[in-house]
Protein backbone atom coordinates (compact mmCIF):
# COMPACT_ATOMS: atom_id res chain seq x y z
CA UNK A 1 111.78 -121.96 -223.12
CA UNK A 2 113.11 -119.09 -221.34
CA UNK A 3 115.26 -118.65 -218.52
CA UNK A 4 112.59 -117.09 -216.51
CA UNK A 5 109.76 -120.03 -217.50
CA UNK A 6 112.27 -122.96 -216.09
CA UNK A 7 112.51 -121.27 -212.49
CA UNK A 8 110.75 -121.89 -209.53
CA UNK A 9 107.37 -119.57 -208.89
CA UNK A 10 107.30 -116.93 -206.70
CA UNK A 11 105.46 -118.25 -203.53
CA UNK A 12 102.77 -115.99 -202.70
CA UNK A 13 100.61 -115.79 -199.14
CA UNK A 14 97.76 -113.64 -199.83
CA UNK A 15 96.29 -111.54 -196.40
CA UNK A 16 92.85 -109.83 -197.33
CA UNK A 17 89.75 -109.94 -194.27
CA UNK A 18 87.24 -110.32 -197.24
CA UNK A 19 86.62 -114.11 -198.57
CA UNK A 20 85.37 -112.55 -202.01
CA UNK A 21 88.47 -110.72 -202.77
CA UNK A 22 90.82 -113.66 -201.74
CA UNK A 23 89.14 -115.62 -204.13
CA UNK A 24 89.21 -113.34 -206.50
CA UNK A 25 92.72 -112.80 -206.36
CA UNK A 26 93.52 -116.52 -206.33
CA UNK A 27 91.60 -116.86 -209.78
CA UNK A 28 93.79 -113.75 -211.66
CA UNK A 29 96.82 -115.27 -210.14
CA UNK A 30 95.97 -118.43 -211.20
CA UNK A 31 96.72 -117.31 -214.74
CA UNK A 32 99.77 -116.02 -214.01
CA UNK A 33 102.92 -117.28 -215.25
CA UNK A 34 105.55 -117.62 -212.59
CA UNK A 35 103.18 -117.51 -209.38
CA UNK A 36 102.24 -120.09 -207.19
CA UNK A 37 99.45 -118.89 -204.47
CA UNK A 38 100.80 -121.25 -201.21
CA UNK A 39 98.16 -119.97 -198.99
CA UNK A 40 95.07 -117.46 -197.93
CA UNK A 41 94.63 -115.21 -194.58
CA UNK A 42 92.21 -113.50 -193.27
CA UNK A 43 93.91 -111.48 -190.42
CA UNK A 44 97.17 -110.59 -189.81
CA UNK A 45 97.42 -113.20 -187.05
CA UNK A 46 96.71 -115.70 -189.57
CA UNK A 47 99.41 -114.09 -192.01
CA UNK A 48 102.52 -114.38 -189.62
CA UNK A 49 101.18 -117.97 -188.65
CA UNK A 50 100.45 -119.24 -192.21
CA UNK A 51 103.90 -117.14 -193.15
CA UNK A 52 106.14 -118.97 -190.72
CA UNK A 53 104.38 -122.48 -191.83
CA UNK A 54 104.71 -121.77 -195.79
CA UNK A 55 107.76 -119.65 -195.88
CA UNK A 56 105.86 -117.76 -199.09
CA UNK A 57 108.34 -115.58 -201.49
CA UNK A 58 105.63 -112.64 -201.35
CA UNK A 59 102.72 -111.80 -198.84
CA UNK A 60 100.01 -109.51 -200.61
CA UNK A 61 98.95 -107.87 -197.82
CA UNK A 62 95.56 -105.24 -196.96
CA UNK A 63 96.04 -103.00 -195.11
CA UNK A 64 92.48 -102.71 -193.55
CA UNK A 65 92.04 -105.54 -191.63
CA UNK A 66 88.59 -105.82 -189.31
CA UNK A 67 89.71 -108.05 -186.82
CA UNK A 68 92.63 -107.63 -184.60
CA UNK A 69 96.09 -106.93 -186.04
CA UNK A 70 96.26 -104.42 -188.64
CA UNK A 71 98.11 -104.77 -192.12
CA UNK A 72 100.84 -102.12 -191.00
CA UNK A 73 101.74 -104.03 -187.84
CA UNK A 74 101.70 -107.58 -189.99
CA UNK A 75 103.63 -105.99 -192.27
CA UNK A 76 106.22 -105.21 -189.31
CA UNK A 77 106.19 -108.16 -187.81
CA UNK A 78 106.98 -110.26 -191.20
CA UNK A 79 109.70 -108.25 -192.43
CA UNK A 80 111.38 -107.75 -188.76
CA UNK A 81 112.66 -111.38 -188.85
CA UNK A 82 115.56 -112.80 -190.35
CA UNK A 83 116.81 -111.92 -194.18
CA UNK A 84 114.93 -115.05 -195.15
CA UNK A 85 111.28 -113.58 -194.40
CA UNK A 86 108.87 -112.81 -196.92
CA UNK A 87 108.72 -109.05 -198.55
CA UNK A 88 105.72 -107.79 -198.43
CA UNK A 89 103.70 -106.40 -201.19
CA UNK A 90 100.45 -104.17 -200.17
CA UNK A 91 97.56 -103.92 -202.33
CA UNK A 92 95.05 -101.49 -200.53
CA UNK A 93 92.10 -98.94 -202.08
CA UNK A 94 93.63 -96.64 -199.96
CA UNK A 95 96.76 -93.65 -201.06
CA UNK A 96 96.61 -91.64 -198.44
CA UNK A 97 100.34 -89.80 -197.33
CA UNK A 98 99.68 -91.45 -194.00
CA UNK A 99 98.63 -95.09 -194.96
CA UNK A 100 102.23 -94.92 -197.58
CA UNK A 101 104.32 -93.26 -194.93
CA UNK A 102 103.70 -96.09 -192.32
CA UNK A 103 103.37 -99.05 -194.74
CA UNK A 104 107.02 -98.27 -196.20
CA UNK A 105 108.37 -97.24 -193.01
CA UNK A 106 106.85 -100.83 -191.56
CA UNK A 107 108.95 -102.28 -194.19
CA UNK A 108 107.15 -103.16 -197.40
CA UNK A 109 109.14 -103.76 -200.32
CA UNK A 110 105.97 -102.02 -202.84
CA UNK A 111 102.67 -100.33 -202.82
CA UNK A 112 100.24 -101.31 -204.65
CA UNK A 113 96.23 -100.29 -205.66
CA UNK A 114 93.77 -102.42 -206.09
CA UNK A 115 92.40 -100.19 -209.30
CA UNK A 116 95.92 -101.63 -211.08
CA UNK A 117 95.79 -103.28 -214.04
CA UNK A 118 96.53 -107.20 -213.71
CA UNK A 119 99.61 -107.07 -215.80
CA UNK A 120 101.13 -104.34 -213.02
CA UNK A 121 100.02 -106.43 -210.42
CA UNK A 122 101.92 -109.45 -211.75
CA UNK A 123 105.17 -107.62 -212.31
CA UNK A 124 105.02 -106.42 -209.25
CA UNK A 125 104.90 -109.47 -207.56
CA UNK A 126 108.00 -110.97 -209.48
CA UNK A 127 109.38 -107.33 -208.72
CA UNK A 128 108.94 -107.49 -204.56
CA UNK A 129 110.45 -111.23 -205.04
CA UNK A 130 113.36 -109.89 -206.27
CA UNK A 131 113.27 -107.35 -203.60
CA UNK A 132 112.45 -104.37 -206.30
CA UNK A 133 110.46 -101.82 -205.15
CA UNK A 134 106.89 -101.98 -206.57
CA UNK A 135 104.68 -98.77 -206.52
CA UNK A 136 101.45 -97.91 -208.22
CA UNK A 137 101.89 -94.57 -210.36
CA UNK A 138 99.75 -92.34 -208.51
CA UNK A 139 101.76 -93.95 -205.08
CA UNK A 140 104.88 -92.92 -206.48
CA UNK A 141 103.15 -89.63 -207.46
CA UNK A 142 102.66 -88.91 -204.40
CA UNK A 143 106.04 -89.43 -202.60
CA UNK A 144 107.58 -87.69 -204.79
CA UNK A 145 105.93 -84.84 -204.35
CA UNK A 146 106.18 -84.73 -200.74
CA UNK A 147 109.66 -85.18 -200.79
CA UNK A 148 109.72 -82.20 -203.03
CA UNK A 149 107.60 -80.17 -201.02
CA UNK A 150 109.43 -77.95 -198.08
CA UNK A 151 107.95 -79.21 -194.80
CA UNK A 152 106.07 -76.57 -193.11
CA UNK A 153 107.74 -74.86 -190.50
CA UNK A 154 105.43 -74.17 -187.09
CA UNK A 155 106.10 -72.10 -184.26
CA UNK A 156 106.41 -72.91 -180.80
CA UNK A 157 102.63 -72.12 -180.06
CA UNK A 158 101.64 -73.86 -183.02
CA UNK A 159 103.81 -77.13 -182.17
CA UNK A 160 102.08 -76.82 -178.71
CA UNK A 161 98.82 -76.39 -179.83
CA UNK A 162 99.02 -79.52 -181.74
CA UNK A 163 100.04 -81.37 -179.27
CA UNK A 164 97.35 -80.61 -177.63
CA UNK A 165 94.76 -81.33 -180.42
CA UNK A 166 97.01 -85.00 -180.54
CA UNK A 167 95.63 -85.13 -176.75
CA UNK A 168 91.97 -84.78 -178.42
CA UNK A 169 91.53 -81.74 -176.35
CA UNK A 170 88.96 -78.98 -177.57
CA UNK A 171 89.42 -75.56 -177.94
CA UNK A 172 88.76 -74.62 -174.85
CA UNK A 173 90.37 -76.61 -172.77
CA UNK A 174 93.60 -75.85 -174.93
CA UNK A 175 92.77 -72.31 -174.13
CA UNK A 176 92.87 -73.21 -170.73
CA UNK A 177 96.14 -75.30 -170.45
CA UNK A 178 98.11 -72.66 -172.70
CA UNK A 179 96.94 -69.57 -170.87
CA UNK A 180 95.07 -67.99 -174.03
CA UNK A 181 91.58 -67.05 -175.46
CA UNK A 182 89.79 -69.53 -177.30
CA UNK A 183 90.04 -66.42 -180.05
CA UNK A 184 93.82 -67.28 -179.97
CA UNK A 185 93.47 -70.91 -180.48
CA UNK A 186 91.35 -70.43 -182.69
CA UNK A 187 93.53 -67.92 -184.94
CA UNK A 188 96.66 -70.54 -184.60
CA UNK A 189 94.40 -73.73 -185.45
CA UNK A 190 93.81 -71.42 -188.79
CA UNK A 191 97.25 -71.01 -189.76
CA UNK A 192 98.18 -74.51 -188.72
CA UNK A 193 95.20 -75.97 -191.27
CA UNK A 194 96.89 -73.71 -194.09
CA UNK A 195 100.45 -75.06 -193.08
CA UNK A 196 99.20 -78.46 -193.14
CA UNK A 197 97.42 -77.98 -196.20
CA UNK A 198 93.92 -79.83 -194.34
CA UNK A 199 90.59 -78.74 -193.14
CA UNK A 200 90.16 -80.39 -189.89
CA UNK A 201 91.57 -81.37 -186.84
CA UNK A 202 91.46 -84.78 -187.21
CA UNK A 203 93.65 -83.76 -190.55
CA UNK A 204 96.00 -82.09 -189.01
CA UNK A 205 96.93 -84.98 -186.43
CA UNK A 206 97.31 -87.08 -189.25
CA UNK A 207 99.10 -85.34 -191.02
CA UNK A 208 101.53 -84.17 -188.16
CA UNK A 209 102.46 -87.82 -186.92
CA UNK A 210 103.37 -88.66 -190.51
CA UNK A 211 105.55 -85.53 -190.34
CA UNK A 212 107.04 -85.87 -187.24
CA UNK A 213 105.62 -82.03 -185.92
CA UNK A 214 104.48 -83.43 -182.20
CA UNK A 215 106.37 -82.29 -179.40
């Protein structure tokens, strides 16, 4: 018997708002050597409660959660406590720059998809126990592209122009607060897409919170 078969399972909370997938989960895990699945949430409410009650290792946490508290807040909230809190672990169908940016930043230990093969999923769970950092391929694809890619660089009217657009004001009323021609606003909202490398101006909010660009 090896070392690793003789010690304790990793304790594992799992947070997902859909019953299906829960169970689901619980019946992979179940054949997985080392894991013990302590307990089941459907909110993120229900995750810090069943969290301080179980003290799990690991909470497997979605990050789209219908009801009430989000995953990125729960996520927050678990690993904001004392060292003895739980890491967290997401597993999410979403990759988005934005949805990795805040998880990570909200303090989750990995990132995880839920197109991964069992196997990953299951070393990535001992992984986040041990507080290694756990990220699907494409994830880490991502990040490190980003943090290879020169941030974009906007000028003063741009910058203000987005803050405007963070405001959810329209062109012409951004016309009107900056003093220009919709044709103007227009022209910068053009070059700030192509900075931002997106197509609309819901895009390019995103995309410039993650960044930090507001004013």
């Amino acid at each position: 018997m090896s070392t690793s078969a003789s010690a304790p399972p990793v304790r594992l909370l799992l947070c997902d708002d859909h019953a299906v997938v829960r169970a689901g989960l619980r019946a992979l895990l179940s054949s997985a050597e080392g894991i013990e699945v302590v307990g089941e949430a459907g909110s993120g409410e229900e995750a810090l409660a069943l969290a301080a009650r179980l003290r799990p290792d690991v909470v497997l946490m979605d990050l789209q959660l219908d009801d009430g508290m989000d995953g990125v807040t729960a996520t927050r909230r678990l690993t904001s406590g004392d060292a003895a809190g739980p890491r967290v672990l997401v597993l999410t169908m979403f990759d988005t720059d934005a949805d990795i940016t805040r998880a990570i930043e909200a303090g989750a230990t990995g990132y995880l998809l839920k197109a991964e093969r069992p196997e990953e999923l299951f070393t990535a769970i001992h992984n986040a126990a041990s507080g290694r950092t756990a990220l699907s391929a494409p994830v880490a694809d991502r990040l490190l592209t980003r943090l290879r890619s020169p941030a974009p660089t906007l000028s003063a009217r741009e910058r203000e122009i987005l803050g405007q657009l963070a405001r959810g004001l329209g062109n012409r009323e951004i016309a009107r607060a900056l003093f220009i021609s919709e044709a103007t606003v227009k022209t910068h909202l053009g070059r700030i897409y192509g900075k931002l490398g997106v197509d609309t101006r819901a895009g390019a909010v995103a995309v410039a919170k993650e960044r930090r660009l507001l004013p």
